[in-house]
PDB file of N, CA and C in Angstrom:
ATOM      1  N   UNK A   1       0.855  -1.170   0.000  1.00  0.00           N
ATOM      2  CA  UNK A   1       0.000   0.000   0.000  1.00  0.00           C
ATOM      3  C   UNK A   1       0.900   1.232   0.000  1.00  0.00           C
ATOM      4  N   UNK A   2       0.219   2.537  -1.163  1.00  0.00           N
ATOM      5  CA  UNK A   2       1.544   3.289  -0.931  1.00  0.00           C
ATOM      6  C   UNK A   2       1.272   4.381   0.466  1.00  0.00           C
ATOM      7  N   UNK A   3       2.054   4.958   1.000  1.00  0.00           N
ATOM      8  CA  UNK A   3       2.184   6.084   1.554  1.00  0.00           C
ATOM      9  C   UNK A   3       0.788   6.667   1.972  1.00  0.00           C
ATOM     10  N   UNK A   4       0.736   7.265   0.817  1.00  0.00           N
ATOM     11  CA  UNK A   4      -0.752   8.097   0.779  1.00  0.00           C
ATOM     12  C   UNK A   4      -1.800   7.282   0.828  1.00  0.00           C
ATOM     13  N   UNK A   5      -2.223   6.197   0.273  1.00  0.00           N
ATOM     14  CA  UNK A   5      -2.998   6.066   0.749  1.00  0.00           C
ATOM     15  C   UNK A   5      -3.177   5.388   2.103  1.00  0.00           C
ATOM     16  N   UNK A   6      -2.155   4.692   2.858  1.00  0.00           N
ATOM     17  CA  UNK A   6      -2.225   4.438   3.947  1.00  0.00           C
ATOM     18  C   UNK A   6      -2.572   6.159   5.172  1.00  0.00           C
ATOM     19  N   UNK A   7      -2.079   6.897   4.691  1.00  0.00           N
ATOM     20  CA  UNK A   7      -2.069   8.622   5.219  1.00  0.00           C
ATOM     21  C   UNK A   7      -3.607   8.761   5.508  1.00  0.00           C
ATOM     22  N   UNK A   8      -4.300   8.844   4.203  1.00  0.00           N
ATOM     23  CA  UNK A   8      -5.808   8.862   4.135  1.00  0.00           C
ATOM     24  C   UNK A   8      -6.276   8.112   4.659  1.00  0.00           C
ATOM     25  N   UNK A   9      -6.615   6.496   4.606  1.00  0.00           N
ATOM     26  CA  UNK A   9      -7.039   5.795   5.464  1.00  0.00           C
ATOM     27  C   UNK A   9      -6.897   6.246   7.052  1.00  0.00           C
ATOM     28  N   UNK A  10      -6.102   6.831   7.502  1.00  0.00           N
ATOM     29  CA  UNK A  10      -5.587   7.139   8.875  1.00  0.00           C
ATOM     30  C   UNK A  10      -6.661   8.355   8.960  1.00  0.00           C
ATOM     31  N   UNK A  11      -6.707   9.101   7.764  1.00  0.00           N
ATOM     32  CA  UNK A  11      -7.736  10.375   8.207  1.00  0.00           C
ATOM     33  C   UNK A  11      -8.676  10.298   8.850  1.00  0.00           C
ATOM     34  N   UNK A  12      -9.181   9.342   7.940  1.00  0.00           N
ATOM     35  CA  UNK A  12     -10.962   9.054   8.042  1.00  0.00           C
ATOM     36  C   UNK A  12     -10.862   8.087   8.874  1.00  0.00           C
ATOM     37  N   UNK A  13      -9.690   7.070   9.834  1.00  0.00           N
ATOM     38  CA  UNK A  13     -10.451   6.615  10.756  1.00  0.00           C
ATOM     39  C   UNK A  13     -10.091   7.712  12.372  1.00  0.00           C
ATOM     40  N   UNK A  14      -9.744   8.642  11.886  1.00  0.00           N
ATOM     41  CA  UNK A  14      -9.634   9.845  12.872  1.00  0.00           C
ATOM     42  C   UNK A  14     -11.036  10.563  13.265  1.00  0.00           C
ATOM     43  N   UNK A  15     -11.439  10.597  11.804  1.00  0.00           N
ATOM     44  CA  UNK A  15     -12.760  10.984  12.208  1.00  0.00           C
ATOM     45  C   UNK A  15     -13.881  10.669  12.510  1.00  0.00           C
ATOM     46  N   UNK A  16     -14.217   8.885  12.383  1.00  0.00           N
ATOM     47  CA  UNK A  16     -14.940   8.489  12.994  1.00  0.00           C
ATOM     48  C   UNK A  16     -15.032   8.271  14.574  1.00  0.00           C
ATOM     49  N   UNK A  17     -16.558   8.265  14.941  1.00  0.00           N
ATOM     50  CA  UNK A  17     -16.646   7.928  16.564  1.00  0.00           C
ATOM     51  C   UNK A  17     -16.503   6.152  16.839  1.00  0.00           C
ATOM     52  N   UNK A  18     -16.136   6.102  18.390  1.00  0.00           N
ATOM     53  CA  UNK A  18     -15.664   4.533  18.362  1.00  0.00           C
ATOM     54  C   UNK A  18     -16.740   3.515  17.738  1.00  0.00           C
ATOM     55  N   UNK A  19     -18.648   3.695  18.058  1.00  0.00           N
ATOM     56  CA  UNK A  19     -19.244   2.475  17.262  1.00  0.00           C
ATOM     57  C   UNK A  19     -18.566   2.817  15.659  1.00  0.00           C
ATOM     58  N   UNK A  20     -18.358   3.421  14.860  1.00  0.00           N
ATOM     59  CA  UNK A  20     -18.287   3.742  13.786  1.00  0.00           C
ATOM     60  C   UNK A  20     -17.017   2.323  13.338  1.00  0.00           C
ATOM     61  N   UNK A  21     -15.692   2.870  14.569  1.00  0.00           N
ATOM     62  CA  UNK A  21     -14.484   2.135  13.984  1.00  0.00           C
ATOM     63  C   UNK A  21     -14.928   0.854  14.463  1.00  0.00           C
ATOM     64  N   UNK A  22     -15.962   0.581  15.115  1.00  0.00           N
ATOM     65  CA  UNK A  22     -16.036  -1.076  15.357  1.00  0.00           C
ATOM     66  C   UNK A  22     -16.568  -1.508  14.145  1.00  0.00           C
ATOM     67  N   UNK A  23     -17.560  -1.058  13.969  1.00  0.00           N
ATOM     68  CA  UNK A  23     -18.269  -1.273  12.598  1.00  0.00           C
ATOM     69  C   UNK A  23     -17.412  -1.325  11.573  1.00  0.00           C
ATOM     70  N   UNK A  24     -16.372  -0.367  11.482  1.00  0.00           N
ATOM     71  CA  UNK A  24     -15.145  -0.882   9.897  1.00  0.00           C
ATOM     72  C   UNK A  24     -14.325  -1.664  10.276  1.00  0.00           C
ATOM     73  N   UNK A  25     -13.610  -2.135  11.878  1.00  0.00           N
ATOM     74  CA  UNK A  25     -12.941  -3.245  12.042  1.00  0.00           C
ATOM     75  C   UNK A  25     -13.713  -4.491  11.701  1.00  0.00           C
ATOM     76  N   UNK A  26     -15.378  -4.519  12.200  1.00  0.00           N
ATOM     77  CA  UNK A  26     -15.671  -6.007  11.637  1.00  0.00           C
ATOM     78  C   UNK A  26     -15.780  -6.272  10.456  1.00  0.00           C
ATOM     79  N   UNK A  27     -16.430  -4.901   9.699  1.00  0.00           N
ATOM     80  CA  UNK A  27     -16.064  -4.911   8.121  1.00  0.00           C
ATOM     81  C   UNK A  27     -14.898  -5.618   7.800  1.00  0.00           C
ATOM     82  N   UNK A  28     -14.324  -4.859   7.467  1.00  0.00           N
ATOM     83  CA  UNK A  28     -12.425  -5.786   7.633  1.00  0.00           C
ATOM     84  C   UNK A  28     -12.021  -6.583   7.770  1.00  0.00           C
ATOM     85  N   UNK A  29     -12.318  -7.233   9.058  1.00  0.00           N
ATOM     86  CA  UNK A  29     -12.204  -8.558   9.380  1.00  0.00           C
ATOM     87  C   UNK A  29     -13.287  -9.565   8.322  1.00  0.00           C
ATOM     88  N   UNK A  30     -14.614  -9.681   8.254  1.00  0.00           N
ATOM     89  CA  UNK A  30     -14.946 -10.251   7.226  1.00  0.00           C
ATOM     90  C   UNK A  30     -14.823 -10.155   5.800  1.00  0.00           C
ATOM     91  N   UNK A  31     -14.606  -9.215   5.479  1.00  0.00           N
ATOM     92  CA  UNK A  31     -13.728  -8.958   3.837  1.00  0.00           C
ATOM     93  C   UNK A  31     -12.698  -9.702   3.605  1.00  0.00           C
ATOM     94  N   UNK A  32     -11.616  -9.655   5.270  1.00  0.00           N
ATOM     95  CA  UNK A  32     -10.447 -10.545   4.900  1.00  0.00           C
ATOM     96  C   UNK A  32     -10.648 -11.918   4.982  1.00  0.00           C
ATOM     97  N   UNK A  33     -11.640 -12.503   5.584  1.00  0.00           N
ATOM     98  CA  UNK A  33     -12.147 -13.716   6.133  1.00  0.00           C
ATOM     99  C   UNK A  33     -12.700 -13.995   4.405  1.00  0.00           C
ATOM    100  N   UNK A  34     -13.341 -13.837   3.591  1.00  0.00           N
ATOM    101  CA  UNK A  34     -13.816 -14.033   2.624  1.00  0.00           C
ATOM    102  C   UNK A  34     -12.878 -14.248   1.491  1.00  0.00           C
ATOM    103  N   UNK A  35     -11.454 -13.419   1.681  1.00  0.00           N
ATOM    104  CA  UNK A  35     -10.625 -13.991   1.037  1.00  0.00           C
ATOM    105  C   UNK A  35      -9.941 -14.983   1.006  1.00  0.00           C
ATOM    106  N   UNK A  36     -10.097 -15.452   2.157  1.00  0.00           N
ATOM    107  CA  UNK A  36      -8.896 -16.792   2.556  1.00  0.00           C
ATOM    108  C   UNK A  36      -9.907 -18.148   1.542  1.00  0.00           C
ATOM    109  N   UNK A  37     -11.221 -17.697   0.898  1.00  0.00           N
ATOM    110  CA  UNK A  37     -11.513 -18.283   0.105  1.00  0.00           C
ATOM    111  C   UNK A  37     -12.882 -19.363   0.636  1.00  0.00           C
ATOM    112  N   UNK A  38     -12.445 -19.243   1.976  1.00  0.00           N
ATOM    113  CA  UNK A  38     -14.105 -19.922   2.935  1.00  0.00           C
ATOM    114  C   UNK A  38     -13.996 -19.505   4.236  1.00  0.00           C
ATOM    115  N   UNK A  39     -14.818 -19.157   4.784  1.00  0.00           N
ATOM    116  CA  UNK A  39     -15.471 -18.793   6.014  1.00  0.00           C
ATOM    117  C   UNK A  39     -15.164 -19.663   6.791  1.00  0.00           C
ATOM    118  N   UNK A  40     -14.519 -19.473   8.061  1.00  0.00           N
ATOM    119  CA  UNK A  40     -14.402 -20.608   9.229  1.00  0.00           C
ATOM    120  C   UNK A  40     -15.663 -20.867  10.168  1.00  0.00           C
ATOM    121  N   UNK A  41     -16.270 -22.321  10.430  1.00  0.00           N
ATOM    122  CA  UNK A  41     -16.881 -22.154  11.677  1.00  0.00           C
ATOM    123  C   UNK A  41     -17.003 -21.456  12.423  1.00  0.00           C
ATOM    124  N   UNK A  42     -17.649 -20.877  13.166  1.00  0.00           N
ATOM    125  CA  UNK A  42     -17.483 -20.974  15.009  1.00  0.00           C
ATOM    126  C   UNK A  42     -18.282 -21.842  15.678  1.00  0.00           C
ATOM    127  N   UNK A  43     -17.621 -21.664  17.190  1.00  0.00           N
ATOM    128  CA  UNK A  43     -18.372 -22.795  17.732  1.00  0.00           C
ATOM    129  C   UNK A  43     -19.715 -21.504  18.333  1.00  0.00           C
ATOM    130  N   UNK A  44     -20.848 -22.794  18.542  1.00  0.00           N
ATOM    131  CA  UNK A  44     -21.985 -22.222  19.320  1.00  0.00           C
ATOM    132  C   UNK A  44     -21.928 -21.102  20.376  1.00  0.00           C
ATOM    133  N   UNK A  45     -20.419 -21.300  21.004  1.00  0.00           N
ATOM    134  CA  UNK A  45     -20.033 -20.405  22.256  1.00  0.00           C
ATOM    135  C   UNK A  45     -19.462 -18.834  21.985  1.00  0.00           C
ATOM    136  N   UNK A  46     -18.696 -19.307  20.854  1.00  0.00           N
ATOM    137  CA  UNK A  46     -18.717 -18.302  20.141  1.00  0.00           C
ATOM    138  C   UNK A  46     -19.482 -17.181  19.535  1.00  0.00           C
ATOM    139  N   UNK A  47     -20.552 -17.864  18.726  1.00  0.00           N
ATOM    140  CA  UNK A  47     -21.769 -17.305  18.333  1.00  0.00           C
ATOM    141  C   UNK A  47     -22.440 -16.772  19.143  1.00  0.00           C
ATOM    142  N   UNK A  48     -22.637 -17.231  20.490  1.00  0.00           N
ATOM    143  CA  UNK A  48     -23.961 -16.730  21.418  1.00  0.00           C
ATOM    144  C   UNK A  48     -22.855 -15.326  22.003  1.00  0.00           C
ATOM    145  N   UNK A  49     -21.599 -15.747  22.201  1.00  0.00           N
ATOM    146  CA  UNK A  49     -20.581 -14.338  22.796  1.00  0.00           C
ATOM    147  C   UNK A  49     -20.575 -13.113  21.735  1.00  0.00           C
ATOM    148  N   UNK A  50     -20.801 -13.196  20.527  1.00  0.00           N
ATOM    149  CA  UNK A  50     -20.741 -12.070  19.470  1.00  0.00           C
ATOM    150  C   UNK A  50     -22.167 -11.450  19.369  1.00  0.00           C
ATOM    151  N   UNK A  51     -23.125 -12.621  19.804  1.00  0.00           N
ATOM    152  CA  UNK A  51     -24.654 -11.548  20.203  1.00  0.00           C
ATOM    153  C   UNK A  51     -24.663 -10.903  21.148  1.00  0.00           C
ATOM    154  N   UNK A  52     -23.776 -11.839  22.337  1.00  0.00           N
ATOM    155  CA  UNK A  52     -24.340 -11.069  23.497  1.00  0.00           C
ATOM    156  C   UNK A  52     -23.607  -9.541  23.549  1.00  0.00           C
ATOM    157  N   UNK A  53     -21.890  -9.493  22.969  1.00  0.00           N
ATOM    158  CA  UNK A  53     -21.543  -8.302  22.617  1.00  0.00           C
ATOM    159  C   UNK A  53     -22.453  -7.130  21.495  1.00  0.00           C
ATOM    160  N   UNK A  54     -23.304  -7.978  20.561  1.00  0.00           N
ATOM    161  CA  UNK A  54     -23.800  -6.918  19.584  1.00  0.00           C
ATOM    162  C   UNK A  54     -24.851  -6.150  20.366  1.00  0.00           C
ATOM    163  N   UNK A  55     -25.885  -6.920  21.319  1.00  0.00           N
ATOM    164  CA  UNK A  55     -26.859  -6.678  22.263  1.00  0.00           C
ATOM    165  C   UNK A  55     -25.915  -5.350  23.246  1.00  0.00           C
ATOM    166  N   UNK A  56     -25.576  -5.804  23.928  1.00  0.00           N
ATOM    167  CA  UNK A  56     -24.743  -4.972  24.821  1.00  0.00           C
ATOM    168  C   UNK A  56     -24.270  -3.307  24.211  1.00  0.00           C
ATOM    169  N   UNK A  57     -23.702  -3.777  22.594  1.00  0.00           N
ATOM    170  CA  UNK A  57     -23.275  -2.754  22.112  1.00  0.00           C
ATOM    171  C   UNK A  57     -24.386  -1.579  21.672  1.00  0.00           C
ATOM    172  N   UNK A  58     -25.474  -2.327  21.518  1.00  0.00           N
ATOM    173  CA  UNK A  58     -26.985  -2.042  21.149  1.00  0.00           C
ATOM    174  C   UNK A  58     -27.719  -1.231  22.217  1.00  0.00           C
ATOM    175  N   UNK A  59     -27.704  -1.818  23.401  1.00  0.00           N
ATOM    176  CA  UNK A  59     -27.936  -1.423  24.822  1.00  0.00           C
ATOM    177  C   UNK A  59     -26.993   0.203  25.125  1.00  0.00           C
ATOM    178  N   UNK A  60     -26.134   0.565  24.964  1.00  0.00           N
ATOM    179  CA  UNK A  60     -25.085   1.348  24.979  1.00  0.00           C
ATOM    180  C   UNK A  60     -25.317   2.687  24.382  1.00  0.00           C
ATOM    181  N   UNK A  61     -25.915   2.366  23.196  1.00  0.00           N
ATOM    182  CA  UNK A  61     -26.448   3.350  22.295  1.00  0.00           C
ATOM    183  C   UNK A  61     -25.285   3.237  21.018  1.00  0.00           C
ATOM    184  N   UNK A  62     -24.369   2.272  20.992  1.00  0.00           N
ATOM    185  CA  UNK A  62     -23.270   2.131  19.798  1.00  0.00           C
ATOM    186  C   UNK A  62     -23.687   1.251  18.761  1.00  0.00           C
ATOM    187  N   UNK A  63     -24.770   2.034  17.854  1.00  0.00           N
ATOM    188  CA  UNK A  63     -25.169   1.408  16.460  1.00  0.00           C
ATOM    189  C   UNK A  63     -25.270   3.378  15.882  1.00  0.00           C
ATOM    190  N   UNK A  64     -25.837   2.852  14.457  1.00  0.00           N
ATOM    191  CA  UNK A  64     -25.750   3.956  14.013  1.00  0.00           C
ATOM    192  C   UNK A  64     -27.502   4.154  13.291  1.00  0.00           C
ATOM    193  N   UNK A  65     -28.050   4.765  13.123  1.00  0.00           N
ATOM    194  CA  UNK A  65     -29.633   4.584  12.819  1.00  0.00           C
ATOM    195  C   UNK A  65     -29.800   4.569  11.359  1.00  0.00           C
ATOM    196  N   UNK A  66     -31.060   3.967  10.871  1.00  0.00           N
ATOM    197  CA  UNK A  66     -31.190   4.009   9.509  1.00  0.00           C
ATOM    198  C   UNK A  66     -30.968   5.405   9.251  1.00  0.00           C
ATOM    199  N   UNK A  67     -31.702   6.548   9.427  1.00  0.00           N
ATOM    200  CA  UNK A  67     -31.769   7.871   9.170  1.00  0.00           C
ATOM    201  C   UNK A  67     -30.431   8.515   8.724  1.00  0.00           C
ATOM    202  N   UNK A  68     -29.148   8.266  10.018  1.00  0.00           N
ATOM    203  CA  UNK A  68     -27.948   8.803  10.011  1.00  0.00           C
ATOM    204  C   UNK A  68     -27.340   8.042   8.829  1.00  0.00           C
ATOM    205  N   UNK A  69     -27.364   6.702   8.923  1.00  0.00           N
ATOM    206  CA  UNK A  69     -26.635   5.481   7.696  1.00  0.00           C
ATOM    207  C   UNK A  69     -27.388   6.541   6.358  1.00  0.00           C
ATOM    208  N   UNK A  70     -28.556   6.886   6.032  1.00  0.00           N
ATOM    209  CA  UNK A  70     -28.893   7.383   4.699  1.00  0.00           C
ATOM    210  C   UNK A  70     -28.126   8.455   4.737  1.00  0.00           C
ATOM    211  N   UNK A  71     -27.890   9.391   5.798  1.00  0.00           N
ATOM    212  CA  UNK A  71     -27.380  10.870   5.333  1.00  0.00           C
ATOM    213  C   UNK A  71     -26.033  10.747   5.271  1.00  0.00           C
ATOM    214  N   UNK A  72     -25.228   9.692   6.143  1.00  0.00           N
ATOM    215  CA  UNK A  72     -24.074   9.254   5.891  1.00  0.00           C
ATOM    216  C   UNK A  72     -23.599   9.019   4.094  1.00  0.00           C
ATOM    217  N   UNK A  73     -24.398   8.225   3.756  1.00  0.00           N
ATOM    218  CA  UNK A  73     -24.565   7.848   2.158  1.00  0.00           C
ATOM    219  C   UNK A  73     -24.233   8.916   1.771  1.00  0.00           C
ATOM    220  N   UNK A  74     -25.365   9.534   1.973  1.00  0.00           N
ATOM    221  CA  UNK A  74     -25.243  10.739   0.926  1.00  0.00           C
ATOM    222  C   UNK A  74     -24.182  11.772   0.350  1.00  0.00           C
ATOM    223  N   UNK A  75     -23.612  11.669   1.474  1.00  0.00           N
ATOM    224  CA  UNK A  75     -22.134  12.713   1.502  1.00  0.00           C
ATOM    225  C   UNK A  75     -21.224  12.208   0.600  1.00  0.00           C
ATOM    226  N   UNK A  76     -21.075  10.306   0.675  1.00  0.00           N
ATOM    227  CA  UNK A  76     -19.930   9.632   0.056  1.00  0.00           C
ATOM    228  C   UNK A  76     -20.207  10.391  -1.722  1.00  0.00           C
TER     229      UNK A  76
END
């Protein structure tokens, strides 16, 4: 990756708030997961621990609303 665009990438995750960068780390993480060409399991324990974090994160007020996600759009 050159320079710059690693620079930029750094911008824009400056300017997001923390639900925002969770939301592009899991992005990320499954983009890269999709490349390795197949998706790994998890176990059940697993699964029920990534709800109970999404719930929690939900509970918190760290999602982003349909409304904001459209006006977000819009800008790109």
């Amino acid at each position: 990756m050159s320079k710059a665009l690693g620079q930029e990438l750094y911008q824009y995750i400056l300017q997001i708030d923390e639900a925002e960068k969770k939301s592009v780390l899991q992005m990320l993480k499954t983009f890269l997961k999709g490349r390795e060409g197949q998706v790994s399991r998890i176990s059940i324990e697993e699964y029920n621990r990534e709800l109970q974090e999404a719930e929690a994160e939900y509970e918190r007020g760290e999602y982003t609303s349909h409304e904001e996600f459209v006006k977000q759009i819009k800008k790109w």
